[in-house]
N, C-alpha and C. Protein backbone atom coordinates (compact mmCIF):
# COMPACT_ATOMS: atom_id res chain seq x y z
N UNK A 1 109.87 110.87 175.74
CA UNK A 1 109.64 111.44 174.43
C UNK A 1 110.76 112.46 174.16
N UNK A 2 111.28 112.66 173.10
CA UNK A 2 112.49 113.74 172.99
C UNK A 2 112.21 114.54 172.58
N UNK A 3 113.04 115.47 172.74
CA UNK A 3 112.39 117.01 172.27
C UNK A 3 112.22 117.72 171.26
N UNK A 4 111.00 117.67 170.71
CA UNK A 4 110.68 117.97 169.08
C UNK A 4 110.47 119.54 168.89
N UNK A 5 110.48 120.34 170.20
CA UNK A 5 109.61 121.62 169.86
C UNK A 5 110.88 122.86 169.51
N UNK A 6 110.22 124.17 169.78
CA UNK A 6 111.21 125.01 169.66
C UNK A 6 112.71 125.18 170.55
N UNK A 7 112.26 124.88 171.69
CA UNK A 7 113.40 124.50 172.58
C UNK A 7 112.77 123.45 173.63
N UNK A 8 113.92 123.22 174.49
CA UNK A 8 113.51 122.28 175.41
C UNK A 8 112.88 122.47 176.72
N UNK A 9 112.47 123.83 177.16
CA UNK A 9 111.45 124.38 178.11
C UNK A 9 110.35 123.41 178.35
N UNK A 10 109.99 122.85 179.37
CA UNK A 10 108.81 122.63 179.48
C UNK A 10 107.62 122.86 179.33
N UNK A 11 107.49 124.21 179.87
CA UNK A 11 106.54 124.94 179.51
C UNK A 11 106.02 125.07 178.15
N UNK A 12 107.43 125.39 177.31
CA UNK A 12 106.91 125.84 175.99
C UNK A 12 106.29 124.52 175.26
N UNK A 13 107.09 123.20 175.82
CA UNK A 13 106.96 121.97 175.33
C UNK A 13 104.90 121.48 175.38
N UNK A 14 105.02 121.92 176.76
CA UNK A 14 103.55 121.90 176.69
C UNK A 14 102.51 122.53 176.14
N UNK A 15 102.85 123.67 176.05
CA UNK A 15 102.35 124.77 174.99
C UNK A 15 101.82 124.90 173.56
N UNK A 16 103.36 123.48 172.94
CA UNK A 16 103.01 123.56 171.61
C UNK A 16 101.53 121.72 171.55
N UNK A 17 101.91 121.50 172.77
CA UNK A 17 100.74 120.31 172.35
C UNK A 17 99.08 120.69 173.22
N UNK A 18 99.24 121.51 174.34
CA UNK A 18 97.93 122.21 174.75
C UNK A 18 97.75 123.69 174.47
N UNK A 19 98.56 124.44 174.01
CA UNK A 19 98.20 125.74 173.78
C UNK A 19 97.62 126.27 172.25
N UNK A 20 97.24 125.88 171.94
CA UNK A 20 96.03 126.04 171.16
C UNK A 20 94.70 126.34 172.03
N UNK A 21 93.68 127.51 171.15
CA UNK A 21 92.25 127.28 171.55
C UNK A 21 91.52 126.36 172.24
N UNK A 22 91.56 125.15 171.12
CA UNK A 22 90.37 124.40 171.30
C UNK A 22 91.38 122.77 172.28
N UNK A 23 92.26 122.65 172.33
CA UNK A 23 92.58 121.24 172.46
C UNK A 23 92.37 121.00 174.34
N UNK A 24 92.73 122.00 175.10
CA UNK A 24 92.35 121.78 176.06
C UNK A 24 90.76 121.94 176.23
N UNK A 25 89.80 122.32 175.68
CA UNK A 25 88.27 122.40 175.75
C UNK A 25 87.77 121.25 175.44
N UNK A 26 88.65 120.38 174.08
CA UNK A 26 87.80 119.25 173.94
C UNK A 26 88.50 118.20 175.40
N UNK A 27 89.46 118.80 175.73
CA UNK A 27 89.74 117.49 176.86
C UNK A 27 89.35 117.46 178.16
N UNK A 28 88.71 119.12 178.11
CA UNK A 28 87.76 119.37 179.53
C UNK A 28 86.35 118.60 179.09
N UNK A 29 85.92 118.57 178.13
CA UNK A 29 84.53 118.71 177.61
C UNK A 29 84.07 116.96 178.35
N UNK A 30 85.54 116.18 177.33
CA UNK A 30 85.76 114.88 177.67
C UNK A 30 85.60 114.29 179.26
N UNK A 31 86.65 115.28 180.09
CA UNK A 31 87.08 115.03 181.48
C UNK A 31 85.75 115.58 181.88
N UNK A 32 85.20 116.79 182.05
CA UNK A 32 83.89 116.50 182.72
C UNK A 32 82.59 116.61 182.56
N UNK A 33 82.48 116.21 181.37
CA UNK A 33 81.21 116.28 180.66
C UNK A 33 80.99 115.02 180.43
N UNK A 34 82.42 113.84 180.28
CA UNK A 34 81.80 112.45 179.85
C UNK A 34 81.76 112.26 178.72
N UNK A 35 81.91 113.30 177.70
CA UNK A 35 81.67 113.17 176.35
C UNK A 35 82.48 112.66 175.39
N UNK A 36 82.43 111.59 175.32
CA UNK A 36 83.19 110.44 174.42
C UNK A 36 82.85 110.34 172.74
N UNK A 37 82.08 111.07 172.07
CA UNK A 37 82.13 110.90 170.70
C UNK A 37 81.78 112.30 170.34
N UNK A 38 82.31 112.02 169.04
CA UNK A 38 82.79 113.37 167.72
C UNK A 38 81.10 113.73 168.34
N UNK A 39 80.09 113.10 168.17
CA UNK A 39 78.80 113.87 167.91
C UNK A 39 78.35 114.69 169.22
N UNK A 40 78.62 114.16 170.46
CA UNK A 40 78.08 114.29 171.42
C UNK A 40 79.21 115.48 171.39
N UNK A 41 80.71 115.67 171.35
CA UNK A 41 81.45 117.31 171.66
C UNK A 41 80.94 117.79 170.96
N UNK A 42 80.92 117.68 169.28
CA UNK A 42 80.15 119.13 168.75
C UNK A 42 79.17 119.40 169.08
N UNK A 43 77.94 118.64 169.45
CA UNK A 43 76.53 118.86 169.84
C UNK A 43 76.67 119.95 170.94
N UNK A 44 77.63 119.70 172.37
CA UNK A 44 77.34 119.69 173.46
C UNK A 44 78.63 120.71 174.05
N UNK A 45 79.11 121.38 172.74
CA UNK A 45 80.52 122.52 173.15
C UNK A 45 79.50 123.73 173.27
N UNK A 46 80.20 124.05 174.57
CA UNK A 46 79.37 125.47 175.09
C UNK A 46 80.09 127.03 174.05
N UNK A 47 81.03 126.75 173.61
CA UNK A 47 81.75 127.57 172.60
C UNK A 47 81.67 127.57 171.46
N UNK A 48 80.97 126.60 171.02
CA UNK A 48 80.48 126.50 169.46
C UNK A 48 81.71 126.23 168.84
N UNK A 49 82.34 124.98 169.15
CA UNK A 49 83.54 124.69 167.98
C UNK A 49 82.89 124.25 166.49
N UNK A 50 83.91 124.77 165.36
CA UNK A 50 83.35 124.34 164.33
C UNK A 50 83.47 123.13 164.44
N UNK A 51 82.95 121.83 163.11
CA UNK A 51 82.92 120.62 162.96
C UNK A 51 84.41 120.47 162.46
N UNK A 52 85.13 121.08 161.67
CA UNK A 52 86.69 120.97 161.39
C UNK A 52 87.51 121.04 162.20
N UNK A 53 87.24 121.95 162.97
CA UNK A 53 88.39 122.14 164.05
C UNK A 53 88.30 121.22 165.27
N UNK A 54 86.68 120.45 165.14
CA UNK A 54 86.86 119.61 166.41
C UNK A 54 87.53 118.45 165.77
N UNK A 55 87.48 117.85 164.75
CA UNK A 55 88.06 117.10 163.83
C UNK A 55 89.17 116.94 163.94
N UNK A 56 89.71 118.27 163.53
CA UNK A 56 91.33 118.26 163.73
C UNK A 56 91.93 117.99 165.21
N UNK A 57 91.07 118.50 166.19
CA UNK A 57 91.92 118.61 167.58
C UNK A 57 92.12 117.21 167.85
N UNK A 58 90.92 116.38 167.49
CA UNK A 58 90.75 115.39 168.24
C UNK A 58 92.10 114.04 167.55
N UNK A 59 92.36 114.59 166.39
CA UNK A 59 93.22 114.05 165.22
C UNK A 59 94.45 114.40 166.01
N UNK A 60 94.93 115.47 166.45
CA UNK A 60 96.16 115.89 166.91
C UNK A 60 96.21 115.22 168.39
N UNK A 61 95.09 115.29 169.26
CA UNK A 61 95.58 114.96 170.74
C UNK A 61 95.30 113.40 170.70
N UNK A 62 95.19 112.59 169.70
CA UNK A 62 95.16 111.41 169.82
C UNK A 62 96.28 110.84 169.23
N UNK A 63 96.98 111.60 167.75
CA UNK A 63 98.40 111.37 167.71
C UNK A 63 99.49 111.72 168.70
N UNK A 64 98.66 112.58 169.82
CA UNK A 64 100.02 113.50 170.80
C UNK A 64 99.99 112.58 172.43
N UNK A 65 99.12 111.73 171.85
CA UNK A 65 98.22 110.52 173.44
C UNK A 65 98.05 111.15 174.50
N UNK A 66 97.01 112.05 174.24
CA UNK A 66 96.40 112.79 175.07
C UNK A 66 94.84 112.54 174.99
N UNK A 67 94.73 112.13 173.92
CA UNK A 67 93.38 110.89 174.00
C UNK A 67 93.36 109.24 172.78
N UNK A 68 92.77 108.53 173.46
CA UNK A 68 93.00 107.23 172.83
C UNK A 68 91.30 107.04 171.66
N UNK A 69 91.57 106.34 170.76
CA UNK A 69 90.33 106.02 169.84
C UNK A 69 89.73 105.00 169.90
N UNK A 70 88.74 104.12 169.68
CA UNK A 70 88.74 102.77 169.75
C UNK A 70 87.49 102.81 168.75
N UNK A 71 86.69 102.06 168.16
CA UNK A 71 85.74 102.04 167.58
C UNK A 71 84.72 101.40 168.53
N UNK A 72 83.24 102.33 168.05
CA UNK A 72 82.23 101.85 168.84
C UNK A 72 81.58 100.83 168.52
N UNK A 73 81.50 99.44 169.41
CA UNK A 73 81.07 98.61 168.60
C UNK A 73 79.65 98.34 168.00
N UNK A 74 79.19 99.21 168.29
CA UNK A 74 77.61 99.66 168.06
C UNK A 74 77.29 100.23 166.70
N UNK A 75 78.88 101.28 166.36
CA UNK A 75 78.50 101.84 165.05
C UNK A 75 79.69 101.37 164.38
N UNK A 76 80.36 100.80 163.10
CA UNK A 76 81.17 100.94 162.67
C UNK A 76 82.38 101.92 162.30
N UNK A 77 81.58 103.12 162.06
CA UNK A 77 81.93 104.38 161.67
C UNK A 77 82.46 105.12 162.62
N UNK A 78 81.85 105.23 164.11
CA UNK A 78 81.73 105.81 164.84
C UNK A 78 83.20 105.99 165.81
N UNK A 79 83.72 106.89 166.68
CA UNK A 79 84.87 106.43 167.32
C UNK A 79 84.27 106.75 168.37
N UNK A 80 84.91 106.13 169.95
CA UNK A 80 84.38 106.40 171.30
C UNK A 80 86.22 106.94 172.04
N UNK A 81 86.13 108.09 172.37
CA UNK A 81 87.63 108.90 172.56
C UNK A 81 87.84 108.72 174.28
N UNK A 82 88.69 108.21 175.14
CA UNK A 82 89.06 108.11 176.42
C UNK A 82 90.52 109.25 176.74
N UNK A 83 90.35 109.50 177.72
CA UNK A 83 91.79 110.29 178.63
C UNK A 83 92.92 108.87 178.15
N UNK A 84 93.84 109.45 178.52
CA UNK A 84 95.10 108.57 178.59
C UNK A 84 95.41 109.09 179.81
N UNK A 85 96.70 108.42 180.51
CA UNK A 85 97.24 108.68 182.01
C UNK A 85 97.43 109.99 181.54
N UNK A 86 98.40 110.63 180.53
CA UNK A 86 98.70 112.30 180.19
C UNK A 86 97.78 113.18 180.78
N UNK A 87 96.43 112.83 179.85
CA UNK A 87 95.46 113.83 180.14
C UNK A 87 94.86 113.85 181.47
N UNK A 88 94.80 112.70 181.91
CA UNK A 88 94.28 112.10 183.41
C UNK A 88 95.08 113.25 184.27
N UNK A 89 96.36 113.07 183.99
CA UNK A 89 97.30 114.11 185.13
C UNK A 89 97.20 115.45 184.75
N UNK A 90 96.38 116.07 183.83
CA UNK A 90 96.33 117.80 183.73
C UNK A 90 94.85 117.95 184.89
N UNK A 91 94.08 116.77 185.30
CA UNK A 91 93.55 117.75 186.56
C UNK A 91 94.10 118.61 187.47
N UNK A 92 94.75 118.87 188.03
CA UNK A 92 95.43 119.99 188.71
C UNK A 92 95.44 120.68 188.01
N UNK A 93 95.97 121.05 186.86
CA UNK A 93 96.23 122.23 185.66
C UNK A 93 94.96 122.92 185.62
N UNK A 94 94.00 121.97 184.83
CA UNK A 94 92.57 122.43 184.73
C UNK A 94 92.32 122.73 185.97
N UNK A 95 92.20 122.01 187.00
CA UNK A 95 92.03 123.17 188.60
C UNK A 95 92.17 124.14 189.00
N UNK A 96 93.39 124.74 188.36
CA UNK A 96 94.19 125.80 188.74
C UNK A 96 93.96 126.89 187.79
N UNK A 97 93.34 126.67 186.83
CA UNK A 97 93.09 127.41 185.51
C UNK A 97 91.66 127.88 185.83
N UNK A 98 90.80 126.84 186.30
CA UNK A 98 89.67 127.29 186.95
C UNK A 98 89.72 127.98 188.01
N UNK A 99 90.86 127.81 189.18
CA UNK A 99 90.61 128.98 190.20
C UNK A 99 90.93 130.30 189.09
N UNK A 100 91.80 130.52 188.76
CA UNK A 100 92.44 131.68 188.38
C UNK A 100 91.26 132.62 187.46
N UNK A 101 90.59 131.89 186.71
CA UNK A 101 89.78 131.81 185.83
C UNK A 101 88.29 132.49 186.82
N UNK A 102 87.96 131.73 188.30
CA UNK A 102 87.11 132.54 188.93
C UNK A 102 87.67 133.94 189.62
N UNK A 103 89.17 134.05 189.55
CA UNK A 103 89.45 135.12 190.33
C UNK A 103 89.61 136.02 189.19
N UNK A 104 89.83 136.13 188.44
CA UNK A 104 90.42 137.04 187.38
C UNK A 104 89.40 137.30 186.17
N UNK A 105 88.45 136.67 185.81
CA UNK A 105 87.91 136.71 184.69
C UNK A 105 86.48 137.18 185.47
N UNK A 106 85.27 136.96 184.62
CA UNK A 106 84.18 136.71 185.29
C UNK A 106 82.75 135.81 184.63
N UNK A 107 83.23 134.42 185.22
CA UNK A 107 82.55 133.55 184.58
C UNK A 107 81.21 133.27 185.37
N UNK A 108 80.36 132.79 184.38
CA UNK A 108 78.56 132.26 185.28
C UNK A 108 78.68 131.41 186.25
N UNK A 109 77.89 131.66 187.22
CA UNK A 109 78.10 131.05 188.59
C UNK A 109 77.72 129.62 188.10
N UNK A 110 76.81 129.06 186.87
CA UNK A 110 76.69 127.75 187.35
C UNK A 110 78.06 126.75 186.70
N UNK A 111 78.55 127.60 185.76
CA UNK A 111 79.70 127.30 185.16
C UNK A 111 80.91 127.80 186.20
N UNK A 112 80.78 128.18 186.81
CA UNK A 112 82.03 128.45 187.81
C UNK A 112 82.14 127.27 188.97
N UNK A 113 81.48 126.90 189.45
CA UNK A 113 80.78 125.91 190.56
C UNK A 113 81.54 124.92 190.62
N UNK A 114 81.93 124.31 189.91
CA UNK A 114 83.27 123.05 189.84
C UNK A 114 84.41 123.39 190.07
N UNK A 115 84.58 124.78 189.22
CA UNK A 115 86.31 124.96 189.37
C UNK A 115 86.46 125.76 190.90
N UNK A 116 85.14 126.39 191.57
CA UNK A 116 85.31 126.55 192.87
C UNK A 116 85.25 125.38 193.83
N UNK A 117 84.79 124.02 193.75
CA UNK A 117 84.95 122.71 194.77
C UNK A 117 86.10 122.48 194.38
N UNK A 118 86.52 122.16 192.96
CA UNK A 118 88.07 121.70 192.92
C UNK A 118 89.02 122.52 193.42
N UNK A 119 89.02 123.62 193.59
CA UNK A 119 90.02 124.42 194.29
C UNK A 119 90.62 124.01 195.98
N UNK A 120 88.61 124.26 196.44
CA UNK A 120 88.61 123.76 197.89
C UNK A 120 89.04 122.36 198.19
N UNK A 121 88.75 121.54 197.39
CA UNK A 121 89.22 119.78 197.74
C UNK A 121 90.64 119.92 197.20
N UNK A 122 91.11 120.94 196.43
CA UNK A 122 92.64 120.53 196.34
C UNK A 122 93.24 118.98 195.87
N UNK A 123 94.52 118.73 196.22
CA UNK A 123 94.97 117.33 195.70
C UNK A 123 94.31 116.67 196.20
N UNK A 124 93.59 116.25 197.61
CA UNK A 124 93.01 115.08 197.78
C UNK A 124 91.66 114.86 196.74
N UNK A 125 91.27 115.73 196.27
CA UNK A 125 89.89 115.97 195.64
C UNK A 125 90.36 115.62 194.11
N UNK A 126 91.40 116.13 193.99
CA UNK A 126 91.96 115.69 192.60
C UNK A 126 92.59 114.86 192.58
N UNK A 127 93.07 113.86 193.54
CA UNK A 127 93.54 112.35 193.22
C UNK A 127 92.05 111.34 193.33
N UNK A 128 91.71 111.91 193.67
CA UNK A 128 89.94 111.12 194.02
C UNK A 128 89.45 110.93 192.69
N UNK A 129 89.39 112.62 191.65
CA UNK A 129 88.97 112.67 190.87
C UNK A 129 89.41 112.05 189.50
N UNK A 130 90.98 111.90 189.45
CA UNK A 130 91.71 110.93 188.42
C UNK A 130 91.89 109.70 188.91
N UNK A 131 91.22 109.48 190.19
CA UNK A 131 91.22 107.65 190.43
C UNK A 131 89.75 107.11 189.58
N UNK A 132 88.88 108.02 189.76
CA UNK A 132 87.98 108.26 188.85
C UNK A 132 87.85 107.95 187.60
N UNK A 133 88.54 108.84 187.21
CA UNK A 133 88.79 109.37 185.44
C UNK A 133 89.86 107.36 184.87
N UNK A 134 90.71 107.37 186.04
CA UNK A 134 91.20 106.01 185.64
C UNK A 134 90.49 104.83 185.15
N UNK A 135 89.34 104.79 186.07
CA UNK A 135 87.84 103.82 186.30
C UNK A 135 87.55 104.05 184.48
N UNK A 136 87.03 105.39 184.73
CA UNK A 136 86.52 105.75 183.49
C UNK A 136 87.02 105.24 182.18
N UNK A 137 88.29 105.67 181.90
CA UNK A 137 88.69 105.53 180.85
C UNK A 137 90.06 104.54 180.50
N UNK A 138 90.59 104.04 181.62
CA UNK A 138 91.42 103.05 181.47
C UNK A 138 91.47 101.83 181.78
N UNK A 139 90.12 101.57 182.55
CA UNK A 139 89.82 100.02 183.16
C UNK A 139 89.94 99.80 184.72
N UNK A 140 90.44 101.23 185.31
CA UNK A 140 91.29 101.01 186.93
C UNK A 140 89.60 100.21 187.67
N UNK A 141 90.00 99.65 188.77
CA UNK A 141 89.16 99.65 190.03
C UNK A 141 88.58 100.52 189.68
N UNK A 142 86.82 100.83 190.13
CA UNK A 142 86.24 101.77 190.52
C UNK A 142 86.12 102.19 191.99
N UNK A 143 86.54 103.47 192.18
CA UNK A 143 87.11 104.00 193.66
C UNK A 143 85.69 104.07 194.26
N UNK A 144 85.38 103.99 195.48
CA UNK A 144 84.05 104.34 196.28
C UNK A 144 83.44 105.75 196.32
N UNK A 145 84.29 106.53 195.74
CA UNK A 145 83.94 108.50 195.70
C UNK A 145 83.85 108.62 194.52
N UNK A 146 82.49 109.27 193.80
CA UNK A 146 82.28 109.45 192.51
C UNK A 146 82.59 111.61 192.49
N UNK A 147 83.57 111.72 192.24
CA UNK A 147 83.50 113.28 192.19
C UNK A 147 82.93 113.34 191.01
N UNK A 148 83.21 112.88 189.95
CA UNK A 148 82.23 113.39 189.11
C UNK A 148 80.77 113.45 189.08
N UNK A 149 79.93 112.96 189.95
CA UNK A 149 78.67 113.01 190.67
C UNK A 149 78.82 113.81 191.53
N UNK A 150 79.54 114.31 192.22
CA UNK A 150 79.16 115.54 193.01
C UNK A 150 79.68 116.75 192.50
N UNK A 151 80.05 117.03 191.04
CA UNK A 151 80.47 118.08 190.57
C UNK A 151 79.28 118.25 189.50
N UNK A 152 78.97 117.13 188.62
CA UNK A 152 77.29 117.13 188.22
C UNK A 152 76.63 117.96 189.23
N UNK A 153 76.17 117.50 190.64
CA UNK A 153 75.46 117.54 191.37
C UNK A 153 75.35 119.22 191.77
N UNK A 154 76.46 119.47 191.87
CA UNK A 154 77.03 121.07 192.33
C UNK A 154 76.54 122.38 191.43
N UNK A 155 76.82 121.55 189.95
CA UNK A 155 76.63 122.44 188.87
C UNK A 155 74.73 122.29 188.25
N UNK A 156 74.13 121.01 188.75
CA UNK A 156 73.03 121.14 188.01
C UNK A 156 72.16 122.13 189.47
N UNK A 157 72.58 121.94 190.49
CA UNK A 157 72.17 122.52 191.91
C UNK A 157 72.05 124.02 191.32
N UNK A 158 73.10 124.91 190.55
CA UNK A 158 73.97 126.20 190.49
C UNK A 158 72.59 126.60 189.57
N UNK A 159 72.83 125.56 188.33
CA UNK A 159 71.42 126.13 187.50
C UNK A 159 70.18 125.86 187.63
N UNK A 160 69.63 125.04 188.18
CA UNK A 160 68.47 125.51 189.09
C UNK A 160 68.07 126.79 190.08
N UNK A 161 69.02 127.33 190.51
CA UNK A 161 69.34 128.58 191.41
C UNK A 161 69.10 129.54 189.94
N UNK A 162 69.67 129.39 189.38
CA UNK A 162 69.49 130.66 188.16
C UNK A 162 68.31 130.24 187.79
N UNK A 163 67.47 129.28 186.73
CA UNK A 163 66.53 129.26 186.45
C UNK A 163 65.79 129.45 187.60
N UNK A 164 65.63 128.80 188.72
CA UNK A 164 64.45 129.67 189.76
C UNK A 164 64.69 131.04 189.93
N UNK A 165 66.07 131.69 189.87
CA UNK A 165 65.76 133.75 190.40
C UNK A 165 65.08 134.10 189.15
N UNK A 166 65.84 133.45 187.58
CA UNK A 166 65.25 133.65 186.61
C UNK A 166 63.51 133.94 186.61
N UNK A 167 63.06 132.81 186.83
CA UNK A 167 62.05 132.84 187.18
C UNK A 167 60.89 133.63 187.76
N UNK A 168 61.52 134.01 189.16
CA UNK A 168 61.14 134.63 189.93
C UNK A 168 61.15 136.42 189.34
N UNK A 169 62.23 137.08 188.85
CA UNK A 169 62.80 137.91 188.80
C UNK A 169 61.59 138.32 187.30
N UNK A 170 60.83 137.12 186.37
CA UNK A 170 60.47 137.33 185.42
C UNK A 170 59.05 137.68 186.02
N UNK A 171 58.63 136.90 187.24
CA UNK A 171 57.52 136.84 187.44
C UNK A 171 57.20 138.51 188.32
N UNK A 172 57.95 138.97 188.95
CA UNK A 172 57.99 140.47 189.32
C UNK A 172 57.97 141.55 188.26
N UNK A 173 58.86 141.28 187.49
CA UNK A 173 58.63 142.30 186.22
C UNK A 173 57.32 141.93 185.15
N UNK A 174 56.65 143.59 185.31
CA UNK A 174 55.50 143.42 184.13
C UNK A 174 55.38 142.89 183.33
């Protein structure tokens, strides 16, 4: 692709197509939430994107092929949105954004819980996880290791732990 942006930096190059707010959220939301249609991200964004702006992102990272469209054949209207190899290869990024993100910020443990296994599994955990994401959204082989089932697994584990202290913690107080 040639170089359309302010200069030819990489960094910045990437910047002007993921550095926005929302465009890397809808492609996490996608990557590990599963969430393949307009209804199911706005329903199911933990940030409350508006309905325009998810609109637009999804308009921009599908002209930028960072996600692909296809129609659902179920609804006419409807679109069903997949990773492309691009987005497939920002796991590490998003990995690394999540460690940094548990060391530096201070996010909820059941929302933290993924980006702490992906840290620990490192590249082998993240080639596992875009052999995966390949299955998913491009047709590959399906690999024998479902990380996305054990990162479900990790995180619904995390909030059960909160709703039970919750719980508990309600049932001690008057």
């Amino acid at each position: 692709m040639p170089q359309t942006g302010r200069s030819g930096c990489p960094i910045n190059l990437t910047l002007e197509q993921l550095g926005d707010r929302w465009s890397l959220i809808v492609i996490r939301d996608v990557m590990f939430g599963n969430r393949r249609s307009y209804g199911e991200l706005l329903a199911r964004n933990d940030e409350g994107i508006a309905s325009n702006i998810l609109a637009d992102r999804l308009k921009r990272l599908v002209a930028s092929g960072l996600l692909s469209r296809r129609r659902d054949p179920d609804h006419r209207q409807k679109g069903i949105y997949s990773l492309t190899e691009a987005s497939i290869q920002l796991v590490p990024l998003l990995a690394h954004m999540g460690a940094w993100g548990c060391r530096h910020a201070r996010p909820t443990r059941a929302l933290s819980v993924r980006a702490e296994l992906l840290e620990k599994g490192g590249q082998p955990l993240w080639n596992a996880f875009m052999a995966e994401l390949r299955h998913l959204h491009l047709g590959a082989p399906r690999p024998a290791r479902s990380v996305s089932a054990e990162l479900r697994a990790a995180y619904e584990k995390a909030r059960a732990r909160r709703r039970t202290g919750s719980a508990l913690a309600g049932a001690r107080d008057p």
